[in-house]
Protein backbone atom coordinates (compact mmCIF):
# COMPACT_ATOMS: atom_id res chain seq x y z
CA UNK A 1 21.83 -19.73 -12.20
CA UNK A 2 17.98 -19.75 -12.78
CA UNK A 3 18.18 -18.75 -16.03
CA UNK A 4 20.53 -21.48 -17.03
CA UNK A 5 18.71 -24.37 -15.25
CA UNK A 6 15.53 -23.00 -17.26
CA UNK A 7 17.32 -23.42 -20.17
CA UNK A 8 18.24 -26.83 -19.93
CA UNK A 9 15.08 -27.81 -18.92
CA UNK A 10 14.00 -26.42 -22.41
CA UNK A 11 16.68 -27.89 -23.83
CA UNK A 12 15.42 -31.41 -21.88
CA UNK A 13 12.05 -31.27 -23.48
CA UNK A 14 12.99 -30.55 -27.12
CA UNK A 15 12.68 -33.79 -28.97
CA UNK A 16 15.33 -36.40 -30.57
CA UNK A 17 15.72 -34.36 -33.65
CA UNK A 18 16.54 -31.17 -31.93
CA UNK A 19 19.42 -32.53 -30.27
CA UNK A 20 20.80 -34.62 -32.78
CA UNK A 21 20.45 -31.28 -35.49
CA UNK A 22 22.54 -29.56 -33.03
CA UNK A 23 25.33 -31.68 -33.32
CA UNK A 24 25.00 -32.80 -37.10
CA UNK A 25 23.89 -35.98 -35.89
CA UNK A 26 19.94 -36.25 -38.13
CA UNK A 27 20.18 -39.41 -40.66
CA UNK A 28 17.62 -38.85 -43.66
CA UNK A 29 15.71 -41.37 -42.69
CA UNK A 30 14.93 -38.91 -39.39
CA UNK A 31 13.99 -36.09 -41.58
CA UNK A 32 12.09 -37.94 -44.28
CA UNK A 33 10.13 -39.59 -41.21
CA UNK A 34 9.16 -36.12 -39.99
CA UNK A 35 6.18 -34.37 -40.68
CA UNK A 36 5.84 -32.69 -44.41
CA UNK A 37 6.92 -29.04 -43.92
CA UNK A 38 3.70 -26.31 -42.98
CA UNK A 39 2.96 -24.18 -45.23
CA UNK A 40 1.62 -20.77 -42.94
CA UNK A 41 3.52 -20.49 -39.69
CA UNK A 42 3.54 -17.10 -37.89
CA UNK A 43 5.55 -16.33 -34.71
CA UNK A 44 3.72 -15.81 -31.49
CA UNK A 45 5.72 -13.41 -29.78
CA UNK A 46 4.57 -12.44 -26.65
CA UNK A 47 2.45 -15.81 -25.20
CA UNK A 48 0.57 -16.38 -21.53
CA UNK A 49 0.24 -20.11 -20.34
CA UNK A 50 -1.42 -21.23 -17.30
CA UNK A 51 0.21 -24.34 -17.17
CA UNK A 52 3.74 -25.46 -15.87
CA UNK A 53 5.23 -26.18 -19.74
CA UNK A 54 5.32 -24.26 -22.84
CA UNK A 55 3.58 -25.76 -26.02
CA UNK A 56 4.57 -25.74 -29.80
CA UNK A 57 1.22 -24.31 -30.50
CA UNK A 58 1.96 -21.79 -27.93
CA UNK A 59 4.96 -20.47 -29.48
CA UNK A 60 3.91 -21.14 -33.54
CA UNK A 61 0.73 -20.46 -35.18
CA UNK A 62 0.03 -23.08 -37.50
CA UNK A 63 2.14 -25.52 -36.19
CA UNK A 64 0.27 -28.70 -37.17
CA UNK A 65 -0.31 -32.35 -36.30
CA UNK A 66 2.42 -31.44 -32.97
CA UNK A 67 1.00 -28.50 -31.78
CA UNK A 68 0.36 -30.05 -28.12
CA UNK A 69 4.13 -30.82 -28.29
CA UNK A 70 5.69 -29.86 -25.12
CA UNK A 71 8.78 -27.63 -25.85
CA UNK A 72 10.12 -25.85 -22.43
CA UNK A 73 8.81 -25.53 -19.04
CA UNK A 74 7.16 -22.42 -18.32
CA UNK A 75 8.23 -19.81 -15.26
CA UNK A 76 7.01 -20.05 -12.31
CA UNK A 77 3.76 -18.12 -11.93
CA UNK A 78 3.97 -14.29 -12.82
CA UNK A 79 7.36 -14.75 -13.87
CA UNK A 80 8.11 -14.33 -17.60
CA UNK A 81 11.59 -15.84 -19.74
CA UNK A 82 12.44 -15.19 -23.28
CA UNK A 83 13.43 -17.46 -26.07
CA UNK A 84 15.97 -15.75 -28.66
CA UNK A 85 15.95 -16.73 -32.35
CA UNK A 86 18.59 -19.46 -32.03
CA UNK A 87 16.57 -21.63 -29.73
CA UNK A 88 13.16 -20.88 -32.23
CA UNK A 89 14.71 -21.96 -35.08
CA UNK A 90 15.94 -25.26 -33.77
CA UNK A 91 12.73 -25.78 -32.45
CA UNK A 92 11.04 -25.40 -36.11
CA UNK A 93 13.75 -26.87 -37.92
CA UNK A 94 13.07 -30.33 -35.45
CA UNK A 95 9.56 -30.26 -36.36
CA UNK A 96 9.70 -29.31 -40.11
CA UNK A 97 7.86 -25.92 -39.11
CA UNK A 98 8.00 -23.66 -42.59
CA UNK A 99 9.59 -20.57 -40.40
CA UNK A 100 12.88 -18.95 -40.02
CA UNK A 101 13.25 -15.95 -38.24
CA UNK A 102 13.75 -12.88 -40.38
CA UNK A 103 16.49 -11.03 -38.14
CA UNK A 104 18.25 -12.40 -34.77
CA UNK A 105 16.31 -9.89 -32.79
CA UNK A 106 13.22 -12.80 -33.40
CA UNK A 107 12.20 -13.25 -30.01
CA UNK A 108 9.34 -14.76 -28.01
CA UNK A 109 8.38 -13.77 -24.46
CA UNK A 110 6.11 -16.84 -22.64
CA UNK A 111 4.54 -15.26 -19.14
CA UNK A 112 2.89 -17.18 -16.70
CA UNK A 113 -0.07 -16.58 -15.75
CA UNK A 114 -1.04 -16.27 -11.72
CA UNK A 115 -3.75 -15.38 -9.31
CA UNK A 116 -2.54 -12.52 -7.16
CA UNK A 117 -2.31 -12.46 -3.68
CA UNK A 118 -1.62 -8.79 -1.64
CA UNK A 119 0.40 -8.45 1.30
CA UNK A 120 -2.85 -7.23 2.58
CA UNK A 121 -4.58 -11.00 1.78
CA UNK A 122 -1.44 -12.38 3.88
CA UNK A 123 -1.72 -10.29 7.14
CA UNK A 124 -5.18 -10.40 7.24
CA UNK A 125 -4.56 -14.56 7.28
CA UNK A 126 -1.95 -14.61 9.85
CA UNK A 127 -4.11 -12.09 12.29
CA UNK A 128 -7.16 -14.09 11.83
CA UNK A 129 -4.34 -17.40 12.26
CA UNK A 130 -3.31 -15.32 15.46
CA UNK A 131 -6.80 -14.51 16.74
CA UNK A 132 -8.46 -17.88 16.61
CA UNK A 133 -5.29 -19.20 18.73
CA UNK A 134 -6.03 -16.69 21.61
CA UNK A 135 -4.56 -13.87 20.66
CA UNK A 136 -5.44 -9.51 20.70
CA UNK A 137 -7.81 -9.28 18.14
CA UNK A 138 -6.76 -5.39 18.67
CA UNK A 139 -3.55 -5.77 16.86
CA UNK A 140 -2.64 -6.42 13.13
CA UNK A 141 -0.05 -7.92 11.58
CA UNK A 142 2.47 -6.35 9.56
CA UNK A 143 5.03 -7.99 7.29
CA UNK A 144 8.65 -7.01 7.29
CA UNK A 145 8.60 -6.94 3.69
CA UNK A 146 6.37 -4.33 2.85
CA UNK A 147 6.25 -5.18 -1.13
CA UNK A 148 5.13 -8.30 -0.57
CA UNK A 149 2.93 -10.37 -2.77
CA UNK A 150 2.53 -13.51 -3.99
CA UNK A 151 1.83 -15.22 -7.02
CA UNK A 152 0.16 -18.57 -7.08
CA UNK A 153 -0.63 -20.91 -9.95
CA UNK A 154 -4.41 -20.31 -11.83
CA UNK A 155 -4.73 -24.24 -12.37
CA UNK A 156 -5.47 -24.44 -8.54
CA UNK A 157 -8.01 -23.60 -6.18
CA UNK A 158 -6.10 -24.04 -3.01
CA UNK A 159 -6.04 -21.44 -0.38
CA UNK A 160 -3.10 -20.08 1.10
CA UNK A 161 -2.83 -21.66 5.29
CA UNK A 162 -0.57 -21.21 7.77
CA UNK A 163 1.36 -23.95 9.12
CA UNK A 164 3.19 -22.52 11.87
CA UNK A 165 3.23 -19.27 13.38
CA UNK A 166 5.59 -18.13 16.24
CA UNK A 167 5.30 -15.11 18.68
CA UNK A 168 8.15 -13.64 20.54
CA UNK A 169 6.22 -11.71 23.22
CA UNK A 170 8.95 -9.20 24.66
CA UNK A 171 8.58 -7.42 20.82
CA UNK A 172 5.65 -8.73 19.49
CA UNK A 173 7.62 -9.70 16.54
CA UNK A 174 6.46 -13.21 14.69
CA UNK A 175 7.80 -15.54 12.20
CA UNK A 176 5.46 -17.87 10.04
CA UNK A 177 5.05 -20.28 7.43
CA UNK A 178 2.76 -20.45 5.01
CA UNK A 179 1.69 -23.16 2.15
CA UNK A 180 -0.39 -23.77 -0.50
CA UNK A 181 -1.47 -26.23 -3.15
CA UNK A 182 -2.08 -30.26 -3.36
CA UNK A 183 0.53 -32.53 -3.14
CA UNK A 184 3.82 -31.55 -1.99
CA UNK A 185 2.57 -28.20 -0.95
CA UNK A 186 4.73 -25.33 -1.64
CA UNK A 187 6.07 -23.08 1.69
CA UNK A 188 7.99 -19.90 2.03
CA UNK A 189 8.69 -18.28 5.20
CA UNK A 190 7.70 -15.03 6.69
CA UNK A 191 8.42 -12.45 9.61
CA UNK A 192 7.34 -9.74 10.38
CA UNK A 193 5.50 -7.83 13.73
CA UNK A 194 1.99 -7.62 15.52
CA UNK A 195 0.97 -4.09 16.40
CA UNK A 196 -2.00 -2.74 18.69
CA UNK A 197 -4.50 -0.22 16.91
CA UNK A 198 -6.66 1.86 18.17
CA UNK A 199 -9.59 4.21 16.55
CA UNK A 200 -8.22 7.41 15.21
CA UNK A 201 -10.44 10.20 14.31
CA UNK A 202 -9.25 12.00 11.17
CA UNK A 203 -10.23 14.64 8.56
CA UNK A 204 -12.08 13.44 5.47
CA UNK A 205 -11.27 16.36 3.81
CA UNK A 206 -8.69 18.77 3.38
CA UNK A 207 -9.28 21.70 5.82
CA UNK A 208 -7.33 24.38 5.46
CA UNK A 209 -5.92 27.47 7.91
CA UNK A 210 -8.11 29.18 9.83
CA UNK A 211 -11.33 26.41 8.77
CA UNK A 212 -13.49 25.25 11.87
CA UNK A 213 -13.39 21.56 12.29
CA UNK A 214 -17.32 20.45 11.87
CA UNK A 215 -18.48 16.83 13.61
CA UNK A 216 -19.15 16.15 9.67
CA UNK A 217 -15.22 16.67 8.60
CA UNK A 218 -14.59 13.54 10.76
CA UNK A 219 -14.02 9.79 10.04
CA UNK A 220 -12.55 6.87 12.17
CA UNK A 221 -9.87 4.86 10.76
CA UNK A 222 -7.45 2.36 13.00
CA UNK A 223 -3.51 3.26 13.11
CA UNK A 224 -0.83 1.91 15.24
CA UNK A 225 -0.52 2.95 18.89
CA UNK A 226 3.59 2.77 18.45
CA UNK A 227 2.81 4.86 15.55
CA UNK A 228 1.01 7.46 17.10
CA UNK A 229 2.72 10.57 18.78
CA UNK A 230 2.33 11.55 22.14
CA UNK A 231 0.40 14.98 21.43
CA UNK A 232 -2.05 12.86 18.85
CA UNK A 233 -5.99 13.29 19.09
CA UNK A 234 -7.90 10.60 19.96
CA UNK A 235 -10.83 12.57 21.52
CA UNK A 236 -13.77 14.05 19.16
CA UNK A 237 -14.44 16.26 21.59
CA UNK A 238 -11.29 17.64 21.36
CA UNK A 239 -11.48 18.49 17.81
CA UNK A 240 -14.96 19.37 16.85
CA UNK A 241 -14.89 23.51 16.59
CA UNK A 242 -11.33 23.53 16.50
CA UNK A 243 -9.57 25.84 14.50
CA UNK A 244 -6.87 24.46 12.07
CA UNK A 245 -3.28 26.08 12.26
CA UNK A 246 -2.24 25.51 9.02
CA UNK A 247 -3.60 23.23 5.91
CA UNK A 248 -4.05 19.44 7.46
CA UNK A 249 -4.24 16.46 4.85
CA UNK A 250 -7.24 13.88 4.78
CA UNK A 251 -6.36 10.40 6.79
CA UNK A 252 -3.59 11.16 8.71
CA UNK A 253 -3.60 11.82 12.70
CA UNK A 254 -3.93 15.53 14.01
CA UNK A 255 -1.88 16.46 16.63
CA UNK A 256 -2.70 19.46 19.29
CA UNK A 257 -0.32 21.45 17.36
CA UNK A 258 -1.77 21.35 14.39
CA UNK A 259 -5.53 23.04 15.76
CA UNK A 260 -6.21 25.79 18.37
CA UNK A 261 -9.35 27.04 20.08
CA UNK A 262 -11.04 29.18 17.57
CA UNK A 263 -9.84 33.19 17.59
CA UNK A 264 -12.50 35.18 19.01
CA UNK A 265 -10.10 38.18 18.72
CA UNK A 266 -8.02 39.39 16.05
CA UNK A 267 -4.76 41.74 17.11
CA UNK A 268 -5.90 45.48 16.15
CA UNK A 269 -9.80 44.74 16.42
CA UNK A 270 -12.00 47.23 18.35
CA UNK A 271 -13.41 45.39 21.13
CA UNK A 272 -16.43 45.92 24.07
CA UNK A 273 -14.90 45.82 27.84
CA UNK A 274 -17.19 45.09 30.20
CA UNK A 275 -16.35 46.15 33.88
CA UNK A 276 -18.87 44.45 36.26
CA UNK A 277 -19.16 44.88 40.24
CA UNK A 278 -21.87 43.92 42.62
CA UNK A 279 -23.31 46.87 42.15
CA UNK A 280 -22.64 48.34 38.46
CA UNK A 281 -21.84 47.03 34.98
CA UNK A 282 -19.57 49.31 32.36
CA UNK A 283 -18.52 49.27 29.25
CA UNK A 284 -15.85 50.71 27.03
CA UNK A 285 -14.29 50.49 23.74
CA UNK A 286 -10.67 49.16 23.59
CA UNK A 287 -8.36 48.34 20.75
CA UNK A 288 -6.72 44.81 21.38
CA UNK A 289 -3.31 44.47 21.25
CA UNK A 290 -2.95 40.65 20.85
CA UNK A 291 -5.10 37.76 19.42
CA UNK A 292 -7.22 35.39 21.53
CA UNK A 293 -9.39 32.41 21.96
CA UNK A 294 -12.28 31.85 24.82
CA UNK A 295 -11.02 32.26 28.21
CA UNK A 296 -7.21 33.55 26.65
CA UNK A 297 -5.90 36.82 28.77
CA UNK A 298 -4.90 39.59 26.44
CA UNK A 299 -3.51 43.22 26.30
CA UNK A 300 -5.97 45.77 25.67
CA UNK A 301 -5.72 49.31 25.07
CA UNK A 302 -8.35 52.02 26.22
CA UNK A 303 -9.44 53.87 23.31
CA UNK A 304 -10.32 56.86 25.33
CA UNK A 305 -6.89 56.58 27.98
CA UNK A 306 -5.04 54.79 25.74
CA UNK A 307 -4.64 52.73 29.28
CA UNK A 308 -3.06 49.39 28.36
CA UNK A 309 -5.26 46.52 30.93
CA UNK A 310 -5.38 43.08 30.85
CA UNK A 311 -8.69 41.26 29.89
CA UNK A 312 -10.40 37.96 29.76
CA UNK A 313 -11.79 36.86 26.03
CA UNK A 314 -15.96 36.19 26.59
CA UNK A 315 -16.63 36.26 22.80
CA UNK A 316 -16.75 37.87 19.57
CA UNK A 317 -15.08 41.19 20.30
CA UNK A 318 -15.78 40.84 23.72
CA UNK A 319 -13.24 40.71 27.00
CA UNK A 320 -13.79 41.22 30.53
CA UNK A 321 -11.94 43.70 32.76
CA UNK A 322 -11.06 42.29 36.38
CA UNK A 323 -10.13 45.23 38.18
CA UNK A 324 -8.58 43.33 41.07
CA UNK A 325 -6.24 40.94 38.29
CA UNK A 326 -5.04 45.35 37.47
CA UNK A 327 -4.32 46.61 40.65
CA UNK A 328 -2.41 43.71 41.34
CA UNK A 329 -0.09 43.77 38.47
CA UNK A 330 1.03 47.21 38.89
């Protein structure tokens, strides 16, 4: 349907003798009146206008005293439309143009140009639109339609505003409208959500297994509190000299699954036992038979008794033997 009313506007803007050589209708006196035929006329074929019509001297190189002609309305802005080789030639046979086309696949594509606008552009004016009238300046808003963008003419420097903006406050979900340009302004309609961020810390870099999470591997970046899981890290503290369980990507929110307290002991090391009492300190060797972090209780075996005891993790191959913890378990 948008096609076709293009078309007839095209066909609207073509002059007298167009029409009347589509119907068999020119007199001589028409043609002799008309301008004497050009002698180099190339085809444009691919063409970018800025303005709302489409040009002889747009579409033909060479075309003379009726270049500035107006021809067809261009597409709206970023939009593109093609004219096929039936519509060319009875465009150059109205104005005497020296050019036929030289196979039916003769085609010209006109584009229009635009100044792009991102969704981005258009949330960040309907928070600011939402902050200025009193509302969280801790939330963002988010479009429905998350391939938005907009397209608006070059020949204008108006800014996008927004008219009207209206918050349902159970959901937090908005609809607006926006304009733009002089005159009768052109609208459209949008809906979409406000959401509350907060500051998330997050890797910079890929870490992977095993790495030790560094105050340096950290950056801050805002993310949706609906978005966020319940087990997500919001806490430096409760990252820096983490371990990392398995590889964790840059940017996205950790979660206390993905990072454990550094292992101190590895299953099958040789570790130092140390037996303390108020009035004597030992110490044995012992081969552990699990894996543990700082404070973590783990099997051990006695090299010498091959004795299996629990033990508290101190440090670096090192546990401590609480004999009462023993005797109590057996």
């Amino acid at each position: 349907m948008k096609l076709s009313i293009f078309l007839l506007g095209a066909s609207l803007l073509l002059p007298a003798s167009v029409m009347a050589l589509e119907k068999g209708k020119v007199s001589t006196q028409t043609l002799t009146q008309a301008p004497k035929l050009i002698n180099i006329v190339s085809l444009t074929q691919r063409v970018t206008v800025e303005d709302n019509v489409v040009r002889l001297g747009d579409i033909f190189q060479g075309a003379g005293p009726f270049e500035d002609s107006v021809v067809a309305y261009a597409p709206r802005p970023g939009a593109r439309a093609t004219f096929d080789s039936r519509w060319l030639t009875r465009v150059a046979v109205a104005y005497k143009l020296d050019w036929r086309p030289s196979s039916r696949m003769d085609r010209v594509v006109i584009e229009r140009d635009s100044r792009l606008v991102r969704r981005e552009d258009i949330e960040s004016l309907l928070q600011d639109f939402m902050v200025n009238d009193g509302g969280d300046p801790s939330s963002r808003a988010v479009l429905s339609n998350r391939a938005m963008r907009l397209h608006l003419p070059t020949n204008t420097s108006e800014e996008l505003v927004v008219e009207q903006l209206s918050l349902d406050q159970s959901n937090n979900r908005f609809t607006a409208m926006i304009s733009w340009g002089t005159g009768n302004k052109d609208q459209m309609r949008l809906s979409g959500r406000f959401e509350r961020m907060t500051e998330v810390p997050v890797l910079a870099n890929r870490i992977m297994r095993g790495e030790i999470i560094t105050a340096s591997d950290i950056k801050w970046i805002s993310l949706s509190e609906s978005r966020l899981s319940r087990t997500a890290i919001v806490d430096l503290d409760k990252l820096v000299g983490m371990a990392v369980k398995r590889a964790i990507a840059p940017g996205k929110a950790i979660s206390e699954n993905d990072v454990r307290r550094p292992l101190l002991v590895n299953r099958g090391q040789l570790v130092t036992m140390i037996l303390t009492t108020p009035s004597m300190q030992l110490s044995a060797k012992g081969r552990a038979l699990q894996a543990g972090s700082k404070g973590d209780v783990i099997r051990i075996s006695n090299s010498q008794t091959s004795t299996v005891i629990d033990a508290v993790v101190t440090g670096s191959g090192r546990v401590r033997v609480d004999m009462s913890v023993n005797l109590a378990m057996r």
